[in-house]
N, C-alpha and C. Protein backbone atom coordinates (compact mmCIF):
# COMPACT_ATOMS: atom_id res chain seq x y z
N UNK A 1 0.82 -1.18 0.00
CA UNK A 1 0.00 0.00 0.00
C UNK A 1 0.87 1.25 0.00
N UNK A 2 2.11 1.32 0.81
CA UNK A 2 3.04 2.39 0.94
C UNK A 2 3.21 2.57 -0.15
N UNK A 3 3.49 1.36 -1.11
CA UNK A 3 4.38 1.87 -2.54
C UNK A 3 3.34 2.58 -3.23
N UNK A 4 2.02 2.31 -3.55
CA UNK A 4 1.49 2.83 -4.19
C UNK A 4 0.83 4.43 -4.08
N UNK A 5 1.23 4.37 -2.60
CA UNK A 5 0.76 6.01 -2.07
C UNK A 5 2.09 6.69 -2.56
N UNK A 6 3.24 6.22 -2.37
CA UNK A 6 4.61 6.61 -3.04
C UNK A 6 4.48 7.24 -4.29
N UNK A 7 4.14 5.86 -4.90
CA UNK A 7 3.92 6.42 -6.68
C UNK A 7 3.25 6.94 -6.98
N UNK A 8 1.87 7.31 -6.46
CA UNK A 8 0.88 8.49 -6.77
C UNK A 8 1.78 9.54 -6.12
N UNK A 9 2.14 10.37 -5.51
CA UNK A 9 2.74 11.23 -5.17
C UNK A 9 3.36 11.74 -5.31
N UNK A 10 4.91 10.61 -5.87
CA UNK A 10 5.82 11.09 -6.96
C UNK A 10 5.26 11.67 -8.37
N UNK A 11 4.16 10.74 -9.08
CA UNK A 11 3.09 11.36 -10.26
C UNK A 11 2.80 12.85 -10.28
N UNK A 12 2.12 13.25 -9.40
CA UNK A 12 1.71 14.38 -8.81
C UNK A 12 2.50 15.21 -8.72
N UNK A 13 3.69 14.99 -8.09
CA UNK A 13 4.85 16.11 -8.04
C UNK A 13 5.11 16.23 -9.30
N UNK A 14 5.34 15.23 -10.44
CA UNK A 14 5.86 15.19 -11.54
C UNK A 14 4.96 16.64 -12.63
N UNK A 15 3.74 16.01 -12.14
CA UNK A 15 2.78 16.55 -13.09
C UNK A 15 2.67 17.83 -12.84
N UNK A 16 3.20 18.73 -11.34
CA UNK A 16 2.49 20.00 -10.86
C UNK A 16 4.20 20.59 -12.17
N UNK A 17 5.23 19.75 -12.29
CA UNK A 17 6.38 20.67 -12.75
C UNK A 17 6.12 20.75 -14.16
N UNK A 18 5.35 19.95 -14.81
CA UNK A 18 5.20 19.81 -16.06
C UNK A 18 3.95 21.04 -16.31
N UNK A 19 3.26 21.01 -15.74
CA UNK A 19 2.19 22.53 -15.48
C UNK A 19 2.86 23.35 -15.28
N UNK A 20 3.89 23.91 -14.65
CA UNK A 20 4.97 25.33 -14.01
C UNK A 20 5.86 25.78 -15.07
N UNK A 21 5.94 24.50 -15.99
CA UNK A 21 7.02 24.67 -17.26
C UNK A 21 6.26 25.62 -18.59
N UNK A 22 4.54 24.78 -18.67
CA UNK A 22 3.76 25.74 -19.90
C UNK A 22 3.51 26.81 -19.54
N UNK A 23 3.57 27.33 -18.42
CA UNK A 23 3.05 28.51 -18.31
C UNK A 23 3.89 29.74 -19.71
N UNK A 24 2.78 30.90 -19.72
CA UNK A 24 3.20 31.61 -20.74
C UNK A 24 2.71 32.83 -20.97
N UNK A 25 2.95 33.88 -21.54
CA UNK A 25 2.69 35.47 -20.84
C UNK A 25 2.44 36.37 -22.38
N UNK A 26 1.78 36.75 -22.61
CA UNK A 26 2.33 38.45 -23.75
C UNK A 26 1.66 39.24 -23.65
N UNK A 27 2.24 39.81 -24.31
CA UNK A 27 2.23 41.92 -24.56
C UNK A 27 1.45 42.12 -25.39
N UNK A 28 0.31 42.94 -24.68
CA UNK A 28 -0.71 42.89 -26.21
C UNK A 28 -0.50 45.00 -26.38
N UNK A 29 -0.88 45.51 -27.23
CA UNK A 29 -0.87 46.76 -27.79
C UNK A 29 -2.45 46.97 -27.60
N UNK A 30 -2.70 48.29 -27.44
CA UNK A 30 -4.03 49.13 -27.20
C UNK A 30 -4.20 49.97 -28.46
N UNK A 31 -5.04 49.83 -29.48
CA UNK A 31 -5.25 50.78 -30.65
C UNK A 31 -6.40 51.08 -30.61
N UNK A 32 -6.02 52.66 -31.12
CA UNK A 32 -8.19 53.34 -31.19
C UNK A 32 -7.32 54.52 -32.47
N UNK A 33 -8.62 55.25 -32.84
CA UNK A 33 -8.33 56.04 -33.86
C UNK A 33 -9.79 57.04 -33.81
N UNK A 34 -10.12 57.91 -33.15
CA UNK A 34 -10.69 59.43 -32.50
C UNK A 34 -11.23 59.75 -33.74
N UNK A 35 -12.08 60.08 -33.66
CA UNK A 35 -13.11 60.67 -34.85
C UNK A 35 -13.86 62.07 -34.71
N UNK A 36 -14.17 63.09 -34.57
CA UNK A 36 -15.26 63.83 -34.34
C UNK A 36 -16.66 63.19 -35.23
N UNK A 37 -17.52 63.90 -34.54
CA UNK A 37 -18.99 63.40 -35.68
C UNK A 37 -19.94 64.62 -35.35
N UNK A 38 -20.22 65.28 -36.01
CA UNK A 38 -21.07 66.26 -36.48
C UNK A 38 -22.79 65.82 -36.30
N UNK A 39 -23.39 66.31 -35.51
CA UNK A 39 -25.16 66.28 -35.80
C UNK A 39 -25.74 66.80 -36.80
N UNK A 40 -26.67 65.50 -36.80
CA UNK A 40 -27.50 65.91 -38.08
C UNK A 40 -28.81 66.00 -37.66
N UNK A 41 -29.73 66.95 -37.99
CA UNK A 41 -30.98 67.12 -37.89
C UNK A 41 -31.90 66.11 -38.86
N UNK A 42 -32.63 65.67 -38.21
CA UNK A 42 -33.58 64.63 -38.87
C UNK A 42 -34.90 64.44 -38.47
N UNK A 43 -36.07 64.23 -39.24
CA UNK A 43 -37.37 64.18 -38.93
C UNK A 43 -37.62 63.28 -38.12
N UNK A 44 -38.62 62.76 -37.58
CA UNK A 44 -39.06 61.51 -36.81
C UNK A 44 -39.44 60.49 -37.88
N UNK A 45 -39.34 59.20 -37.76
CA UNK A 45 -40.42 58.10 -38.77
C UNK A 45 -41.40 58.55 -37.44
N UNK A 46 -42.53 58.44 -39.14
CA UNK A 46 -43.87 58.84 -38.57
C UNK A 46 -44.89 57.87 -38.83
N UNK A 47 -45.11 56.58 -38.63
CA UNK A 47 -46.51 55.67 -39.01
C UNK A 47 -47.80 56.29 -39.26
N UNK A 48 -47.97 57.17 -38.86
CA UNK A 48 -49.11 58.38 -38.83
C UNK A 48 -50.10 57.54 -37.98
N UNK A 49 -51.35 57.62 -37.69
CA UNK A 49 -52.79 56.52 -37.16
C UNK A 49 -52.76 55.14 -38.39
N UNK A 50 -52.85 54.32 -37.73
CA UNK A 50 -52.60 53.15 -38.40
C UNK A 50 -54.03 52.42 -38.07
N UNK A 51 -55.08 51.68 -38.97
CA UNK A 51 -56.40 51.47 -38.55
C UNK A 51 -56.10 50.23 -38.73
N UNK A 52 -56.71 49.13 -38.04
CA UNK A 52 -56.61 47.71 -37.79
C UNK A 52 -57.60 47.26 -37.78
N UNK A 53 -58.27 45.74 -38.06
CA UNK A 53 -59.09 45.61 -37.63
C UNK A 53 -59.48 45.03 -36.09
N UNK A 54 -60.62 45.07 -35.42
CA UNK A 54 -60.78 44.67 -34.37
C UNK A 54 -60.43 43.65 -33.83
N UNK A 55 -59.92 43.17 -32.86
CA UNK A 55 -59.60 41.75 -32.75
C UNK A 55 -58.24 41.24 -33.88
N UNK A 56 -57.44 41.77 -33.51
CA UNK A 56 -56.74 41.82 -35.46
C UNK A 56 -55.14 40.67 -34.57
N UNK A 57 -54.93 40.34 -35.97
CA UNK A 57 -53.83 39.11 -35.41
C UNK A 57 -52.16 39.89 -35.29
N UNK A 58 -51.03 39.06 -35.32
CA UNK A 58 -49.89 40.13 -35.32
C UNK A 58 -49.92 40.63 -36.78
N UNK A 59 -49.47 42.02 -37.07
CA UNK A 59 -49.32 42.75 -38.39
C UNK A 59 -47.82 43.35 -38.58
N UNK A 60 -47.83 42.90 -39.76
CA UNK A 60 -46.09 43.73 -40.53
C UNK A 60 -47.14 45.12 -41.33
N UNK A 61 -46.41 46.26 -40.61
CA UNK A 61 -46.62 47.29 -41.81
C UNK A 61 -45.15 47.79 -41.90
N UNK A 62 -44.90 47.72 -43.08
CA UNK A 62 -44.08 48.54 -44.38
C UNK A 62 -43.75 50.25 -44.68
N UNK A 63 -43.59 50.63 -44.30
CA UNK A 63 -43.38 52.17 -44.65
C UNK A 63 -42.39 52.20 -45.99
N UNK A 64 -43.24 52.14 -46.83
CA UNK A 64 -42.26 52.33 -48.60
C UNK A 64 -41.63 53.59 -48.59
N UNK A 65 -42.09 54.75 -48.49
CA UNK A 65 -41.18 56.02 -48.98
C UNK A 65 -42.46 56.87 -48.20
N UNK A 66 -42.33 58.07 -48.38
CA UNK A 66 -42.47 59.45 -47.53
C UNK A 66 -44.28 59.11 -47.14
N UNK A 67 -45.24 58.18 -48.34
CA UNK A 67 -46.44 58.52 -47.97
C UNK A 67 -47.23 57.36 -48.23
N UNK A 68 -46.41 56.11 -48.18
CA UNK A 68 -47.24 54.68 -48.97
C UNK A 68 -46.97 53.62 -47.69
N UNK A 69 -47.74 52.96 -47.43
CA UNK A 69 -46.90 51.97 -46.63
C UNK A 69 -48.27 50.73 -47.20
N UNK A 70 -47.68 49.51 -46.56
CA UNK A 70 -47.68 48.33 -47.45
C UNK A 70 -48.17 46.47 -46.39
N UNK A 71 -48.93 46.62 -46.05
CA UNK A 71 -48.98 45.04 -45.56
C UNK A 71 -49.92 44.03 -46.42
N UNK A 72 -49.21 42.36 -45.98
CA UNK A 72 -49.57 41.63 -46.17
C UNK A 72 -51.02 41.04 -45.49
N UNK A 73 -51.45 41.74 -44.15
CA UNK A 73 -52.45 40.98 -43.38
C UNK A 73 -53.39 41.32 -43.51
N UNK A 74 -54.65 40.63 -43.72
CA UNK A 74 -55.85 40.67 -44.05
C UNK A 74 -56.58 42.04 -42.76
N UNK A 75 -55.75 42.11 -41.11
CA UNK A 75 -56.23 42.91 -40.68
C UNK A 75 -56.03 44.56 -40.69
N UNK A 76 -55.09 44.74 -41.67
CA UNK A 76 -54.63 46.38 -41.94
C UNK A 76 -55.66 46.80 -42.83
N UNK A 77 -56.17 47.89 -41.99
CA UNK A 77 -57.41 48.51 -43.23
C UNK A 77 -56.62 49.63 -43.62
N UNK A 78 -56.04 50.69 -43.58
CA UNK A 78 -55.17 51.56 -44.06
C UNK A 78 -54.45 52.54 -42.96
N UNK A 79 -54.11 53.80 -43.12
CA UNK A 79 -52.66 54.12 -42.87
C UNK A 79 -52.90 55.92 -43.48
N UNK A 80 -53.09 56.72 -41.93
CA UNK A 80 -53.60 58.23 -42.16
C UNK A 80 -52.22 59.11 -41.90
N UNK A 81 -51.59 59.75 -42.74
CA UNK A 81 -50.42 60.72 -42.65
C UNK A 81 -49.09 59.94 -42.34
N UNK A 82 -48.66 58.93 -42.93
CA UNK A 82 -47.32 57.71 -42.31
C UNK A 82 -46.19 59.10 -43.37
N UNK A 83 -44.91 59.49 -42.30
CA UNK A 83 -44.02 59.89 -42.91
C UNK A 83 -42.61 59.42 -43.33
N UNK A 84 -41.72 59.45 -43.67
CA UNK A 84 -40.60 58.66 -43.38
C UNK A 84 -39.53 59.74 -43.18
N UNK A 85 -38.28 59.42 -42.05
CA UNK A 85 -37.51 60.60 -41.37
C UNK A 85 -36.48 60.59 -42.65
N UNK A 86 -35.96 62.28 -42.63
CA UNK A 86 -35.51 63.04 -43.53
C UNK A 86 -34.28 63.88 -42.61
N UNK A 87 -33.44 63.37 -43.13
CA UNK A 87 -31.69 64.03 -42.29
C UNK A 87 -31.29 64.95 -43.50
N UNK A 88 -30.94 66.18 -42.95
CA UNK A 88 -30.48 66.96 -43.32
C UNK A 88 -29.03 67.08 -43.64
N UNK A 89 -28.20 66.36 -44.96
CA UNK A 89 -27.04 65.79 -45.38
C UNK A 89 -27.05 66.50 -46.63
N UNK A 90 -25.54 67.06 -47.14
CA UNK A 90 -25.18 67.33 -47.96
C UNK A 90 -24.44 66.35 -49.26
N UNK A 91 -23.87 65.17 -48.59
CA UNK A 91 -23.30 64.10 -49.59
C UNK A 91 -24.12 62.76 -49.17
N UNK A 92 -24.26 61.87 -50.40
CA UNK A 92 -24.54 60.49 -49.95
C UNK A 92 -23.98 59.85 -48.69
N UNK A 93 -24.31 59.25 -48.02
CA UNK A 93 -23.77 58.75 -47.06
C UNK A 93 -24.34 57.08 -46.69
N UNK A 94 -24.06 56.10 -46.06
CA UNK A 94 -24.12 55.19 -45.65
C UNK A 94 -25.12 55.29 -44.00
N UNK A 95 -26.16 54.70 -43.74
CA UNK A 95 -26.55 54.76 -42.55
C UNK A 95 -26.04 53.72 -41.57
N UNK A 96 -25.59 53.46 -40.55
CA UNK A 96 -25.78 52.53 -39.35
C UNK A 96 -26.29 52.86 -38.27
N UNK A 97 -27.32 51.94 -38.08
CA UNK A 97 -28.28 52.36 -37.13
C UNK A 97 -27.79 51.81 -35.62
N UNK A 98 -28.37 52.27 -34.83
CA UNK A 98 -27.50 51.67 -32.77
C UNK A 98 -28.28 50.19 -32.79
N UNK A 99 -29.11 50.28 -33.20
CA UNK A 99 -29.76 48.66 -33.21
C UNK A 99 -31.00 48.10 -34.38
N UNK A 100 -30.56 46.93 -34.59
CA UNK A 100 -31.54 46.04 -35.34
C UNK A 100 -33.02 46.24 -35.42
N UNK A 101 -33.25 46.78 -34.00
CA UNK A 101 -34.93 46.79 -34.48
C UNK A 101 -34.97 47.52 -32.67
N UNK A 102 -36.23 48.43 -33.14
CA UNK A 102 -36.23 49.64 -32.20
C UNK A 102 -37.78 48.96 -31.22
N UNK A 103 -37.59 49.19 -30.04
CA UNK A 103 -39.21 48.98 -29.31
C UNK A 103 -39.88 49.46 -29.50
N UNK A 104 -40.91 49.68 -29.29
CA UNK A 104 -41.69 51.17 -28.84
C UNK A 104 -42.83 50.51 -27.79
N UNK A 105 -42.75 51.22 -26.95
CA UNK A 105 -43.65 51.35 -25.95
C UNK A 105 -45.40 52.11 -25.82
N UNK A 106 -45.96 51.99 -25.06
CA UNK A 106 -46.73 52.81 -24.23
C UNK A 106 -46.76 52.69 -23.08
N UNK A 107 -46.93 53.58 -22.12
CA UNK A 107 -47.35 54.13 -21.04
C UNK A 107 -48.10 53.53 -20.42
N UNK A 108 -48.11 52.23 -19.28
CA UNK A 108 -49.55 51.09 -18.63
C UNK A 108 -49.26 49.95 -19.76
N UNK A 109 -49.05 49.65 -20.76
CA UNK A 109 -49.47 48.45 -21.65
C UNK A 109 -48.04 47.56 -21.27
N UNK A 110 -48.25 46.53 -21.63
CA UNK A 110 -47.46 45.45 -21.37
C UNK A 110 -47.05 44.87 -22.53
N UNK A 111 -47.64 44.91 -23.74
CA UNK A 111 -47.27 44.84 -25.05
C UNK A 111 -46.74 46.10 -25.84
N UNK A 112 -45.95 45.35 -26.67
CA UNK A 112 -44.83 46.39 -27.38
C UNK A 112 -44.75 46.15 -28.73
N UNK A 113 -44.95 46.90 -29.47
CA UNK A 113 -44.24 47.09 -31.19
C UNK A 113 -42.73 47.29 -31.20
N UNK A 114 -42.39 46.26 -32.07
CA UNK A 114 -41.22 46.50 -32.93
C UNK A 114 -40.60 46.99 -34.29
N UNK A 115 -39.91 47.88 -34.64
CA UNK A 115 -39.64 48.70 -35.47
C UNK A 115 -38.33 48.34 -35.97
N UNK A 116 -38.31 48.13 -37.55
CA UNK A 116 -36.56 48.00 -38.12
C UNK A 116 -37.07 48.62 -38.91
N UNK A 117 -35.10 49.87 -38.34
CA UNK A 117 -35.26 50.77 -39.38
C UNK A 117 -34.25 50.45 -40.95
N UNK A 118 -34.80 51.14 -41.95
CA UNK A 118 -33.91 51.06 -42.98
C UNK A 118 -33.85 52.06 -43.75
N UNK A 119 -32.22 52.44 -44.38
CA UNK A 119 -31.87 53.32 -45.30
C UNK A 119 -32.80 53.39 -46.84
N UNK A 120 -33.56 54.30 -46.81
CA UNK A 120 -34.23 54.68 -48.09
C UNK A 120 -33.53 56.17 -48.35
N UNK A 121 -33.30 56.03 -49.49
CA UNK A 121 -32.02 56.92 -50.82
C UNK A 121 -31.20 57.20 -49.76
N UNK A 122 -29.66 58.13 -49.82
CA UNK A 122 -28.90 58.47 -48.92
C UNK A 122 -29.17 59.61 -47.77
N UNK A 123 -30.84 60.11 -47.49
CA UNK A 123 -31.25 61.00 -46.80
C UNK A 123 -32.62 60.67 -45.87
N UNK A 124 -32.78 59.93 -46.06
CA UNK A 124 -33.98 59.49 -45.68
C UNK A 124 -34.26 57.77 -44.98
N UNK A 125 -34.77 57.75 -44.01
CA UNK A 125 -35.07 56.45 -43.24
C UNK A 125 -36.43 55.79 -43.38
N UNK A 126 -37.01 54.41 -43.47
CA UNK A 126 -38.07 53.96 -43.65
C UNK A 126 -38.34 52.84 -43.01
N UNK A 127 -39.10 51.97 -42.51
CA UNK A 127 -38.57 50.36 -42.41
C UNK A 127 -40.24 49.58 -42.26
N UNK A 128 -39.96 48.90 -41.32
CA UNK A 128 -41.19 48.13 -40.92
C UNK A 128 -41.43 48.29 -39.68
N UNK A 129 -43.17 48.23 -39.25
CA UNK A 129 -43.32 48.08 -37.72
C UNK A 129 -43.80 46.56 -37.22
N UNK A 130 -43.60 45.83 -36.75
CA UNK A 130 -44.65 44.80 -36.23
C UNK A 130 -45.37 45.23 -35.02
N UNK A 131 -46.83 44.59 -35.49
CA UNK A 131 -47.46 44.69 -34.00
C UNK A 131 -47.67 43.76 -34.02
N UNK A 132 -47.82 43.24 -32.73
CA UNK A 132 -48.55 42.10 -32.23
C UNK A 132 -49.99 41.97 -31.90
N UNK A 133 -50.47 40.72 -31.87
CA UNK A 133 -51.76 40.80 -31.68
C UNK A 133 -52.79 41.28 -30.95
N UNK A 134 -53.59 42.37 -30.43
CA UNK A 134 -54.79 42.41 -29.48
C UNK A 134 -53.99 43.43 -29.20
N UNK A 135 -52.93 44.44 -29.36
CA UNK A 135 -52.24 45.82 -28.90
C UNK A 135 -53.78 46.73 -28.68
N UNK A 136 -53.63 47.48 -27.78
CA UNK A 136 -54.64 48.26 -27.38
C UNK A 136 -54.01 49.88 -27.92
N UNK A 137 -55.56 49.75 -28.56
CA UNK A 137 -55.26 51.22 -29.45
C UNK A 137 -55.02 52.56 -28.70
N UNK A 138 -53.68 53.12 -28.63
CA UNK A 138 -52.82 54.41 -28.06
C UNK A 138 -52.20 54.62 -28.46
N UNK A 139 -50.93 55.73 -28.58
CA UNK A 139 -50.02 55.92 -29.18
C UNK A 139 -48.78 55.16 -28.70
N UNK A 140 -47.53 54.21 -29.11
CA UNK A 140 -46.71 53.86 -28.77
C UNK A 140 -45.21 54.60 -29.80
N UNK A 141 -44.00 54.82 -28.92
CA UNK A 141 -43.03 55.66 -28.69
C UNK A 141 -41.92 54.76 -28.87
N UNK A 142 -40.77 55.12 -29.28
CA UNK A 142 -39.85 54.25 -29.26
C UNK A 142 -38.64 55.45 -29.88
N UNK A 143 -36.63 55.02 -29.64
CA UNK A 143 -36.13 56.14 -30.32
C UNK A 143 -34.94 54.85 -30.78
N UNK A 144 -33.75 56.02 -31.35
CA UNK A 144 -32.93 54.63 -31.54
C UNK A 144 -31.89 55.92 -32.47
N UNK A 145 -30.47 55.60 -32.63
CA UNK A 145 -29.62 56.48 -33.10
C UNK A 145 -29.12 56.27 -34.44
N UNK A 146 -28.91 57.16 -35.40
CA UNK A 146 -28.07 56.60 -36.53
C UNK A 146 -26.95 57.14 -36.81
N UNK A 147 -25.78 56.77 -37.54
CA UNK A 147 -24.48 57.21 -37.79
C UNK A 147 -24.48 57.11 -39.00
N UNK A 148 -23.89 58.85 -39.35
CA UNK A 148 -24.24 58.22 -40.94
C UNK A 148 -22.25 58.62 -41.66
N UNK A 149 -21.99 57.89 -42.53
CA UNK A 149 -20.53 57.58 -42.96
C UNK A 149 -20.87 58.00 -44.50
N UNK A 150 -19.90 58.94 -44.87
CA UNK A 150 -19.62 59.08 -46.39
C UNK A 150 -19.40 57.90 -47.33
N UNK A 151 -20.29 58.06 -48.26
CA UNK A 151 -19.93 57.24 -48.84
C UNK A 151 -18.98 57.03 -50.24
């Protein structure tokens, strides 16, 4: 029994030096590159009153360009003053937006619309809203940032 408590032990010692030997270390470098960025004035996206029907299931609406918007669901009856936001830019530019798809809220409700926005021509923003089903008719709010890059 001694020997074998021996030889595990000697193992062990063996193995802690063979661990002490890989150890291994480096130098990493810190790079950034400072930008200024200039504000741009820009309209709100505007869905305008959006009419549904009663009892209505989840809905994709579409905002095409400044005054059209567009769904597939049998419960969208139409769509009163929808605008699409307008940045005040002198050259084409590239948009990136702070996130994929924007919330929007109301005030007491527990259900929420989702909003992705997208670049329509180099001045102007448009996208889609989803609602979900049985949303109780109020106004819902939501914001979200864009960066816009020369293109």
């Amino acid at each position: 029994m001694r020997k074998y408590f021996l030889l595990t032990a000697a193992a062990l010692m063996m193995a802690t030096n063979v661990d002490a030997e890989s150890n291994a270390y480096s130098e990493l470098a810190v790079n950034v590159t400072i930008a200024h960025a200039n504000e741009v004035n820009c309209s709100d996206v505007n869905f305008g009153t959006l009419y549904l029907k009663a009892g209505h299931g989840d809905v994709n609406v579409r905002l095409i360009n400044d005054v059209t918007t567009e769904s597939d669901s049998p419960d969208f009856v139409s769509a009163d003053a929808p605008e699409a936001a307008y940045c005040q830019l002198d050259a084409a530019s590239v948009m990136y937006f702070s996130s994929e798809t924007v919330t929007l809220s109301a005030e007491g409700e527990s259900k929420v619309l989702t909003f992705k926005p997208e670049q329509w021509e180099y001045n102007s923003i448009n996208g889609t809203l989803s609602i979900p089903a049985g949303v109780t008719p109020t106004s819902y709010t939501g914001s979200f940032e864009v960066t816009f890059l020369s293109a």
